[in-house]
Protein backbone atom coordinates (compact mmCIF):
# COMPACT_ATOMS: atom_id res chain seq x y z
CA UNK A 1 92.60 -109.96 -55.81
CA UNK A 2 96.14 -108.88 -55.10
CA UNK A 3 97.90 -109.81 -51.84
CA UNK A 4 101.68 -108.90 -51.17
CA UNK A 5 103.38 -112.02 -50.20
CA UNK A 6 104.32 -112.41 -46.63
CA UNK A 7 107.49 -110.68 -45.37
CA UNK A 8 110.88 -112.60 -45.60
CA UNK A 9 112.10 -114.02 -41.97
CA UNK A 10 115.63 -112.85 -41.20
CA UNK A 11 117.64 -114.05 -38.17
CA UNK A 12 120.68 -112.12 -37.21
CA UNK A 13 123.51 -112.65 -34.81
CA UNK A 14 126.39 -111.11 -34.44
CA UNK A 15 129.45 -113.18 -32.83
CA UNK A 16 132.57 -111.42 -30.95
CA UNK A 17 135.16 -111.95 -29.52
CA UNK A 18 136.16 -111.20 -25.76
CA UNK A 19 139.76 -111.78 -25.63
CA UNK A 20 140.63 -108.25 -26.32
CA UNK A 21 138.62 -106.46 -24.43
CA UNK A 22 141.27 -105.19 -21.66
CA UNK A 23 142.96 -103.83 -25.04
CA UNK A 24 140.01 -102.56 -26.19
CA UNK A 25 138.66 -100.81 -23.35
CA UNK A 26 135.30 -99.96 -22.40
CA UNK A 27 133.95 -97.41 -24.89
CA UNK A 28 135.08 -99.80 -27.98
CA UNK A 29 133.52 -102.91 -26.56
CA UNK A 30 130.39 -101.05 -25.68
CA UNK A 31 130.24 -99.91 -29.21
CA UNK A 32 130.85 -103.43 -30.39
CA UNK A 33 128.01 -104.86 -28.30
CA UNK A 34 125.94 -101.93 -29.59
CA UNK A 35 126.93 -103.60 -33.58
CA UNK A 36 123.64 -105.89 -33.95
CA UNK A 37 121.48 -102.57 -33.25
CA UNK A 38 123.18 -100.75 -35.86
CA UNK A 39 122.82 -103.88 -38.47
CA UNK A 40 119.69 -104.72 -37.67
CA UNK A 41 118.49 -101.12 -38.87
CA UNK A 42 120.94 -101.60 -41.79
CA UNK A 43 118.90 -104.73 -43.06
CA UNK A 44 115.38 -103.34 -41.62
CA UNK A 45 115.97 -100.67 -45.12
CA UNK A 46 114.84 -103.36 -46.93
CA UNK A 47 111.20 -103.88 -48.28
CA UNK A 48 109.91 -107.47 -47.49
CA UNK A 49 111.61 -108.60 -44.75
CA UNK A 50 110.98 -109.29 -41.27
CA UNK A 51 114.28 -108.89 -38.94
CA UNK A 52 114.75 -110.63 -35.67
CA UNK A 53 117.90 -109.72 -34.18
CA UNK A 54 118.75 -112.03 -32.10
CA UNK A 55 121.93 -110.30 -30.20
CA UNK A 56 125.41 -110.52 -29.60
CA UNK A 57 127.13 -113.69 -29.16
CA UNK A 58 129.91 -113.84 -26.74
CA UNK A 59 129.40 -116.77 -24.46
CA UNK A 60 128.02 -120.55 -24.71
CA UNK A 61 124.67 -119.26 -22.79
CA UNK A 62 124.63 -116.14 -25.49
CA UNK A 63 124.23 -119.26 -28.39
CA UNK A 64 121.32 -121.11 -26.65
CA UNK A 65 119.72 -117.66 -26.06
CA UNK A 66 119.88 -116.96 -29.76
CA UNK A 67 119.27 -120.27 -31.25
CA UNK A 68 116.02 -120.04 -28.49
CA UNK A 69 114.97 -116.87 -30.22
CA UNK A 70 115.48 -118.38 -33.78
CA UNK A 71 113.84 -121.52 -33.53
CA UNK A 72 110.80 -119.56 -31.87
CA UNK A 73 110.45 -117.13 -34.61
CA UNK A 74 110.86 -119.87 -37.71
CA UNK A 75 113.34 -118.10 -40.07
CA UNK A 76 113.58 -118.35 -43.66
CA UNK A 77 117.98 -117.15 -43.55
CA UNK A 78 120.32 -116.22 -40.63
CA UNK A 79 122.70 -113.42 -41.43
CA UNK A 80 125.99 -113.87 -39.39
CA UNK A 81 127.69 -110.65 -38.96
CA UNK A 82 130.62 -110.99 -36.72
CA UNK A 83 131.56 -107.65 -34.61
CA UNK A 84 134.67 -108.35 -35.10
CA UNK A 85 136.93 -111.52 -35.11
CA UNK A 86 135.07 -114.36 -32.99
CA UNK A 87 136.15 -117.59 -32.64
CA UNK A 88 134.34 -119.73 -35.76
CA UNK A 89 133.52 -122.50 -32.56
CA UNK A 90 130.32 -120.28 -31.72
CA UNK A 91 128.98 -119.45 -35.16
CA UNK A 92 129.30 -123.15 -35.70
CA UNK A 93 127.79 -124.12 -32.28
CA UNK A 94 124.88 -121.25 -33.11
CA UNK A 95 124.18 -123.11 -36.60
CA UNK A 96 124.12 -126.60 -35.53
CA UNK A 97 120.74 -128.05 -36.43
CA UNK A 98 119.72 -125.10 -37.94
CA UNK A 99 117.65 -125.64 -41.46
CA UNK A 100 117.83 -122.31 -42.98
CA UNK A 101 120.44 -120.92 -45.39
CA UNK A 102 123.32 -118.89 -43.93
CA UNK A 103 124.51 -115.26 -45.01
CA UNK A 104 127.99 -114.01 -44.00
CA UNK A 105 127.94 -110.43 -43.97
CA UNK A 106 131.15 -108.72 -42.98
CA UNK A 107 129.90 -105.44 -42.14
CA UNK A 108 133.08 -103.39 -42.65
CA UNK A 109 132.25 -100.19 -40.49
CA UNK A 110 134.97 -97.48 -41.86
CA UNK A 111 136.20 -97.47 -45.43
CA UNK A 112 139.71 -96.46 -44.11
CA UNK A 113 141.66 -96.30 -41.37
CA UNK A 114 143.44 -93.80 -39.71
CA UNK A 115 147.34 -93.93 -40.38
CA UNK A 116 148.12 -92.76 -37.32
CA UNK A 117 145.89 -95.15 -35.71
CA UNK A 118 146.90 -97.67 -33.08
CA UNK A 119 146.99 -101.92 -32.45
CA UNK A 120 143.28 -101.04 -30.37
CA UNK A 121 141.97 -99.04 -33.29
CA UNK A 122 143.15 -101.71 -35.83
CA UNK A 123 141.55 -104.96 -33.52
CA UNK A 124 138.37 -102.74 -33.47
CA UNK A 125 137.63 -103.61 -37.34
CA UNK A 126 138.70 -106.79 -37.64
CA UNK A 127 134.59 -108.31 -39.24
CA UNK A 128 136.81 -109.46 -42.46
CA UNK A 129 138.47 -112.20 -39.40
CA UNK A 130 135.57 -113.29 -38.42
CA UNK A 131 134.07 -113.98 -41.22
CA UNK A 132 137.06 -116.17 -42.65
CA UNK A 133 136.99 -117.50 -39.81
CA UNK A 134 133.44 -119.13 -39.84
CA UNK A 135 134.04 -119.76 -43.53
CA UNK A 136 136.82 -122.08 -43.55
CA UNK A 137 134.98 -123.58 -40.27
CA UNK A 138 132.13 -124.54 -42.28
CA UNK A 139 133.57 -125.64 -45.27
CA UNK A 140 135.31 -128.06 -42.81
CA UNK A 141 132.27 -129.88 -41.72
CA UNK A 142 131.14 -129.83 -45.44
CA UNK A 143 128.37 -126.69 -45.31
CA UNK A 144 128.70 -123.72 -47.13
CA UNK A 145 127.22 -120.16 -46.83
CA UNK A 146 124.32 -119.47 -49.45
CA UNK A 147 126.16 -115.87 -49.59
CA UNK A 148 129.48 -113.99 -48.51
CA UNK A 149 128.71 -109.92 -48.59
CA UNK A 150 131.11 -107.49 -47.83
CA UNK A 151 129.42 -103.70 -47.11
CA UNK A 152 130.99 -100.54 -46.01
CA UNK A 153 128.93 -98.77 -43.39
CA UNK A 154 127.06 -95.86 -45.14
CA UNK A 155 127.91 -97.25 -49.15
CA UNK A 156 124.20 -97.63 -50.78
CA UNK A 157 125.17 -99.85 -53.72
CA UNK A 158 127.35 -102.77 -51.36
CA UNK A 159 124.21 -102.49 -49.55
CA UNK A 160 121.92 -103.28 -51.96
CA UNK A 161 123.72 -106.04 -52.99
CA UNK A 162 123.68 -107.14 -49.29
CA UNK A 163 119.62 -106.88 -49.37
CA UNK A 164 119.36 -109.09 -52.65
CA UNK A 165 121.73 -111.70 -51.49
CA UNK A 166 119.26 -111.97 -47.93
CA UNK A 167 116.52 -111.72 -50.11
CA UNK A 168 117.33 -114.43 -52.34
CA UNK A 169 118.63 -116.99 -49.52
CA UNK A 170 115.05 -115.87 -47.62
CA UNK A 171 113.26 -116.79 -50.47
CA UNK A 172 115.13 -120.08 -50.79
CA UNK A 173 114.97 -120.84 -47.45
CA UNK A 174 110.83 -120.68 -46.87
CA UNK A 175 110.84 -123.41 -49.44
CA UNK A 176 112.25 -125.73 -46.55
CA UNK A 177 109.02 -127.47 -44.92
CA UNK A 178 106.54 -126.04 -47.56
CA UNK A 179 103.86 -127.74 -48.61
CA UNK A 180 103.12 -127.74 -52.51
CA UNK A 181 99.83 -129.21 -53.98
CA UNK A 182 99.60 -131.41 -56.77
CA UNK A 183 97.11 -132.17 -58.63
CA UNK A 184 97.86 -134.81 -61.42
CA UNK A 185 101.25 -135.41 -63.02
CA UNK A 186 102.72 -134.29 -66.41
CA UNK A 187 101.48 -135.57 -69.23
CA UNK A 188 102.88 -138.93 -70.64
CA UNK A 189 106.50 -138.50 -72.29
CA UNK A 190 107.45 -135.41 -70.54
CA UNK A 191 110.04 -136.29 -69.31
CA UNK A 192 111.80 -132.86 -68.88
CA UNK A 193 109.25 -132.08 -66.11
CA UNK A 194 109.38 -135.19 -63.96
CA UNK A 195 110.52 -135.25 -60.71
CA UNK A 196 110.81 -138.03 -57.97
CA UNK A 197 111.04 -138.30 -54.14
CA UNK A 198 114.82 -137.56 -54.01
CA UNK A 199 114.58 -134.33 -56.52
CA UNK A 200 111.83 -133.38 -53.82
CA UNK A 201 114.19 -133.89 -51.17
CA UNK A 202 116.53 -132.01 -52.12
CA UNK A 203 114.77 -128.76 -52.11
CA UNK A 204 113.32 -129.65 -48.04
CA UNK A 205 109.92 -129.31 -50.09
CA UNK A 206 106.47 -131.72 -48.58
CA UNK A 207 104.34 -131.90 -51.74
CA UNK A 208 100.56 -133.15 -51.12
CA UNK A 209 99.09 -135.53 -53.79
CA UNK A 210 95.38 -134.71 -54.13
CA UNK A 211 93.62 -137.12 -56.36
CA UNK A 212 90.22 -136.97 -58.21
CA UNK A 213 87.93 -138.36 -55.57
CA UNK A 214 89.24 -135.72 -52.97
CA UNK A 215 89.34 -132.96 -55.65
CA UNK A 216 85.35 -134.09 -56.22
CA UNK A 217 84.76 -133.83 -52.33
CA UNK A 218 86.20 -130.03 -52.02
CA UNK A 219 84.24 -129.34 -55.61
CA UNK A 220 80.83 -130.77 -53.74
CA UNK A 221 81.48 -128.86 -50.44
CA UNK A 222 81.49 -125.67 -52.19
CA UNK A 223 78.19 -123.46 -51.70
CA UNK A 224 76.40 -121.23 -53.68
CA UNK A 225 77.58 -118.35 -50.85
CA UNK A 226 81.13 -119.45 -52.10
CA UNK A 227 80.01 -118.62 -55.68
CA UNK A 228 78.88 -115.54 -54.50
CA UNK A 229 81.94 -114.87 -52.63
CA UNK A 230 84.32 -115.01 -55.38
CA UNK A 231 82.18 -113.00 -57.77
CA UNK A 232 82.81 -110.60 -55.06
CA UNK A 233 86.58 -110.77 -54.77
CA UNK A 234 86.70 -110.38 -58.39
CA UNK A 235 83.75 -107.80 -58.73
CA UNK A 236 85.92 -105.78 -56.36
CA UNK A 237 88.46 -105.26 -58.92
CA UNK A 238 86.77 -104.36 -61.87
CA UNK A 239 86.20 -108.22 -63.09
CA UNK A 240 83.06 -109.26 -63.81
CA UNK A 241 82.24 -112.75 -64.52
CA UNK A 242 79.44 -113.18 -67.16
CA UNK A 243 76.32 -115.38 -65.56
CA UNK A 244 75.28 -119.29 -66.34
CA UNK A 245 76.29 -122.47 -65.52
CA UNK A 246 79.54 -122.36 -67.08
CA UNK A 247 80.85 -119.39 -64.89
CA UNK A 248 79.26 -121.04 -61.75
CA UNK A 249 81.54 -124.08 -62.33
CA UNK A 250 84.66 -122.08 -62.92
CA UNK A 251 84.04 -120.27 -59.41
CA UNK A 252 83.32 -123.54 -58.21
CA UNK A 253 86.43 -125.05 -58.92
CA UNK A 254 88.16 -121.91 -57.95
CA UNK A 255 87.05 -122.04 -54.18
CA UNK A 256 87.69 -126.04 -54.22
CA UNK A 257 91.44 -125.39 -55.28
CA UNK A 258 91.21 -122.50 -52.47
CA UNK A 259 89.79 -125.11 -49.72
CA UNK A 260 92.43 -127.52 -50.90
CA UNK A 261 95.22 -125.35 -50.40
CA UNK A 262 94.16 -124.85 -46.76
CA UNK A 263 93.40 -127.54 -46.03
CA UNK A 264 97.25 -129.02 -46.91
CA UNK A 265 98.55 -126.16 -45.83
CA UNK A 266 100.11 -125.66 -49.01
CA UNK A 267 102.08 -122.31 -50.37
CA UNK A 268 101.04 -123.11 -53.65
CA UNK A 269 101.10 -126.21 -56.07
CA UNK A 270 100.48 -127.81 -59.80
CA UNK A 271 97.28 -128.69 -61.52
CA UNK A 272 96.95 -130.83 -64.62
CA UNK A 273 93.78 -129.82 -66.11
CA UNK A 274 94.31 -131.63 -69.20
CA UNK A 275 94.49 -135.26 -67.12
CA UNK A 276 92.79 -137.62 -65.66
CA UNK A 277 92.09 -136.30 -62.22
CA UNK A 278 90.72 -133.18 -63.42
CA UNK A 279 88.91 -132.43 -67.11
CA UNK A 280 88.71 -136.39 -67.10
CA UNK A 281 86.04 -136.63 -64.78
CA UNK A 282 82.96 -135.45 -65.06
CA UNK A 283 82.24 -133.40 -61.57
CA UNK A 284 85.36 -131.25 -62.92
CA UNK A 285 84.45 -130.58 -66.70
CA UNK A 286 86.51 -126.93 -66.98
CA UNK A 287 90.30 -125.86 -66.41
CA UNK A 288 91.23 -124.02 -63.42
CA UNK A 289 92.56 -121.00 -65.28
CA UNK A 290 90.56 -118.60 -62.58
CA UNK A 291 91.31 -120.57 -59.82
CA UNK A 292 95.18 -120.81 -60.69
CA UNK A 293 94.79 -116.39 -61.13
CA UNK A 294 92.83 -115.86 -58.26
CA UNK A 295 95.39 -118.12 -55.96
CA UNK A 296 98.46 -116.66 -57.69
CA UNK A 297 97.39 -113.16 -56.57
CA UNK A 298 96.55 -114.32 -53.47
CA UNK A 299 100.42 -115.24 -52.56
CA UNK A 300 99.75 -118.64 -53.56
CA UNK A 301 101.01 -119.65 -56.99
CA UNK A 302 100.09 -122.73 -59.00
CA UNK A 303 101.69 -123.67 -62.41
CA UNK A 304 99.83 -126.07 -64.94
CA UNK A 305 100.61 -129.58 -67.04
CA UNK A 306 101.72 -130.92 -63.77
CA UNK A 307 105.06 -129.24 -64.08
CA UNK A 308 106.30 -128.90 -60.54
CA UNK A 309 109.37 -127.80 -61.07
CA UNK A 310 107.73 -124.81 -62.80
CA UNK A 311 105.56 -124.75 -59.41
CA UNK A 312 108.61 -123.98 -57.49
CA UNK A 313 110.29 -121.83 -60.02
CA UNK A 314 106.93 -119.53 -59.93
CA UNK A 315 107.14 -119.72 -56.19
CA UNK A 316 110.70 -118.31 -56.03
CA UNK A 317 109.63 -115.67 -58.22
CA UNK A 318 106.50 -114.47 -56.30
CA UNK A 319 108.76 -114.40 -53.37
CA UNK A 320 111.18 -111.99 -54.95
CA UNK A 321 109.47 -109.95 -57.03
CA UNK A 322 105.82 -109.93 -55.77
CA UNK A 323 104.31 -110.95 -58.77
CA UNK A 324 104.80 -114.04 -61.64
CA UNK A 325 103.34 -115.14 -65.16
CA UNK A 326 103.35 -118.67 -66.23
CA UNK A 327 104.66 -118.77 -69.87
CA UNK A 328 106.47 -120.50 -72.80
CA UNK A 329 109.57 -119.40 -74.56
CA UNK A 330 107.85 -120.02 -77.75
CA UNK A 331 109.91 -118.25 -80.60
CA UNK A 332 113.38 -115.75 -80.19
CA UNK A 333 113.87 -113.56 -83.55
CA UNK A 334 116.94 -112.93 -83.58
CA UNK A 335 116.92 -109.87 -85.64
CA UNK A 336 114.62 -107.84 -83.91
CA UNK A 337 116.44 -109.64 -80.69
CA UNK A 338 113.16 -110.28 -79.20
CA UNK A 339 111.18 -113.54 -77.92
CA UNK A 340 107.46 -114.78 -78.54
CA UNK A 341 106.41 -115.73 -74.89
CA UNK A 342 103.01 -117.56 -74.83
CA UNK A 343 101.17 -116.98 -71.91
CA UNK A 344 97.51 -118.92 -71.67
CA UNK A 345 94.76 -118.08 -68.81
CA UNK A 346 97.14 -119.23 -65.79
CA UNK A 347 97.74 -115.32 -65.81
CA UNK A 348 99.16 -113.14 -62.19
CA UNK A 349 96.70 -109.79 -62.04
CA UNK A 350 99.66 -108.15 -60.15
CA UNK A 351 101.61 -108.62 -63.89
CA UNK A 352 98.45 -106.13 -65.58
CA UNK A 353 99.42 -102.99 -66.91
CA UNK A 354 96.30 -101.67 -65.89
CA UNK A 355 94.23 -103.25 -63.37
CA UNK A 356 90.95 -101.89 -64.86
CA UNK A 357 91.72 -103.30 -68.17
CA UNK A 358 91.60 -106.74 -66.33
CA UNK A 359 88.75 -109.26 -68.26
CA UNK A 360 87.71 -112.65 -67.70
CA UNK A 361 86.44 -114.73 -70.64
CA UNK A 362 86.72 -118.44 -71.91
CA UNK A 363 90.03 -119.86 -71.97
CA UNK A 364 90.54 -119.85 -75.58
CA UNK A 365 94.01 -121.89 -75.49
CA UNK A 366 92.10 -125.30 -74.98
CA UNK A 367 90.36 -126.17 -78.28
CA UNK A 368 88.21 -129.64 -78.81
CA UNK A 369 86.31 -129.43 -75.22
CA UNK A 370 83.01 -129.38 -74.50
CA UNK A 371 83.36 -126.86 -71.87
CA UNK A 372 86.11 -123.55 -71.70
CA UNK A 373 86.62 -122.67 -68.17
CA UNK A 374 86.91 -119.02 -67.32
CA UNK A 375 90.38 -117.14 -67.63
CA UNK A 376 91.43 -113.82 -67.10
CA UNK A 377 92.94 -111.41 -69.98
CA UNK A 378 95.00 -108.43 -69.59
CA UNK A 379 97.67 -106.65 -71.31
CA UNK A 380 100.86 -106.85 -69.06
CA UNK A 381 102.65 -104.31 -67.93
CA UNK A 382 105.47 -102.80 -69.65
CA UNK A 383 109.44 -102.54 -68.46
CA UNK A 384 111.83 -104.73 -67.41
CA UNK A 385 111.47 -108.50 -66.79
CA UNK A 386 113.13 -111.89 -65.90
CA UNK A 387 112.65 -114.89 -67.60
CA UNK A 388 113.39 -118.07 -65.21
CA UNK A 389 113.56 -121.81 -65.83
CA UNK A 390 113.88 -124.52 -63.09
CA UNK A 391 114.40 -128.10 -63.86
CA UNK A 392 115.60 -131.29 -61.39
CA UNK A 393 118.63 -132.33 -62.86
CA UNK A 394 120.13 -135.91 -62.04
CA UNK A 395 122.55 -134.12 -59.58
CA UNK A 396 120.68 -131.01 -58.28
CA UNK A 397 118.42 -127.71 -59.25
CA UNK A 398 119.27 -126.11 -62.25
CA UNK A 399 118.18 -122.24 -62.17
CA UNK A 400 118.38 -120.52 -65.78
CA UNK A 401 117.29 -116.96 -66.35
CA UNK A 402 117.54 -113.95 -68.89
CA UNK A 403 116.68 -110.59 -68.47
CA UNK A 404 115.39 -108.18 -70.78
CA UNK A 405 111.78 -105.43 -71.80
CA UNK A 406 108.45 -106.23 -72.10
């Protein structure tokens, strides 16, 4: 039931200059050639993502060759890392066109220099240049770096903070292109949740409407072998659904929001159980509590009420973390400076505290219908946690977050 998400595409390049070299001589402009090796093993110490280095860039035919191996491999961030100083001409010329978020990373390779040392030694170090360089090139032409990270070759915590800022720009950058289904809108007055084209936009997302006819079509093409199959998935992990009709038609709706999701090619999405394209029609009847779980685990995450910006926020989440619950802030007490955070049957497995201690029973948090669908129930683990919030705003993304202890 649990799938790690897929890695995290990184691009890197690493621009230099040539002008010095006679000054330089050979041994220092091997080394600096060498540079890309040595970063891309610096960023390859990081869980989740996949690095393509894509070289040093000297020349106009160095750029095509690297843009060539970017564009072939689909990255979700490029991480510019200059050598050394490079003219800002062929980091721009390397960008142009290019959709995913940028990282400067001025790689700083000694954390001091020798006093005695001399103009060749000094020219050697110079990655602080280039990446000014690029910087106030870019904010010229009106883009801006998702990320500006200074390391020193060798320090563990400046490289941390180097893997979190690539992680985070990754994460934001596989949201350009993706396909999100949706299922229904919010319900009527929420406004808070409501977005339009333009909000959509914004983000580079696709998002695939899928109304109640074609949600009936994927619900009628599902097979008793598909009921089977995801009695399986779940039986596999401890989870056991109890028999009848009831259980068949959460299963049921489970595979159809699976087939759906392929069939879009969607990374995830937003139901509305409650409306008219799902509990309101008849071939539907249940929520898709399992369905949301068992996607959610697989990689895919869904949020409910047709909230889509909590679709997206869930998505981020997943991406970084490897695991996300869908909640409401319900209640802070202040005096015991804790929160009551409601969580219904839209629940992530990977959260459980103990995976054997994972149930699935009638979702309980939708009184007054005739049928409950299934939902699974689990204590969560303990430790540390972020809260997030996402909302469109009428001028962007607004990201708010708090961290704190389960």
């Amino acid at each position: 039931m649990s799938a790690a998400p897929p890695d995290l595409r990184v691009g890197l390049v690493c621009p230099r200059f040539t002008a010095f070299d006679p000054m330089l001589g050979p041994a220092r402009v091997a080394g600096l050639r060498a540079r890309h090796r040595l970063y891309a093993d610096v960023l390859s110490t990081a869980t989740g993502l996949d690095i393509v280095d894509a070289g040093g860039v000297e020349t106009a035919e160095d750029v095509e060759t690297a843009r060539r191996l970017l564009a072939a491999a689909g990255e979700d961030v490029v991480v510019v890392a200059p050598a050394m100083a490079a003219p800002p001409a062929l980091g721009l010329a390397l960008l142009a066109g290019l959709r995913p978020p940028v990282v400067l990373w001025n790689a700083v390779a000694t954390d001091g220099l020798d006093h005695g040392g001399d103009q060749p030694g000094a020219v050697e170090h110079t990655t602080t240049v280039g990446c000014q360089f690029l910087a106030g090139a870019m904010a010229r032409i009106g883009t801006a770096p998702a990320g500006v990270v200074t390391t020193v070759l060798g320090d563990a915590r400046s490289t941390a903070v180097l893997h979190r800022t690539v992680r985070a720009a990754a994460s934001a950058g596989r949201l350009r292109g993706a396909a999100l289904l949706r299922i229904g809108g919010p319900p009527p007055g929420y406004l808070n949740v409501e977005v339009d084209d333009r909000d959509v936009e914004r983000l580079g997302l696709l998002v695939r409407d899928v109304g109640g006819p074609e949600l009936e079509q994927a619900l009628a093409a599902t097979t008793a072998a598909d009921v089977s199959d995801v009695r399986d998935r779940l039986g596999a992990h401890g989870v056991r659904p109890p028999p009848g009709d009831l259980a068949d038609r959460s299963l049921r709706l489970a595979r159809a929001l699976e087939l759906l999701l392929d069939a879009h090619g969607a990374v995830g999405g937003v139901l509305a159980c409650m409306g008219p394209e799902m509990m309101g029609r008849e071939a539907v009847g249940v929520t898709a509590c399992l369905g949301v779980a068992l996607q959610t685990a697989a990689g895919r995450p869904l949020a409910c009420m047709g909230d889509l910006p909590a679709a997206v926020g869930r998505l981020v989440a997943d991406r970084l973390a490897g695991a996300a619950l869908y909640a409401e802030w319900y209640l802070p007490e202040r005096v015991s400076d804790t929160a009551l955070v409601l969580g219904a049957g839209e629940a992530d497995p990977r959260w459980a505290g103990d995976a054997s201690g994972i149930a699935v029973g009638p979702a309980d948090h939708a009184p007054g219908m005739a049928e409950r669908g299934l939902a699974l129930r689990f204590a969560p683990r303990t430790g540390p946690a972020t809260v997030l919030a996402l909302g469109a705003a009428h001028d962007g993304w607004r990201l708010a977050w708090g961290t704190g202890t389960v």
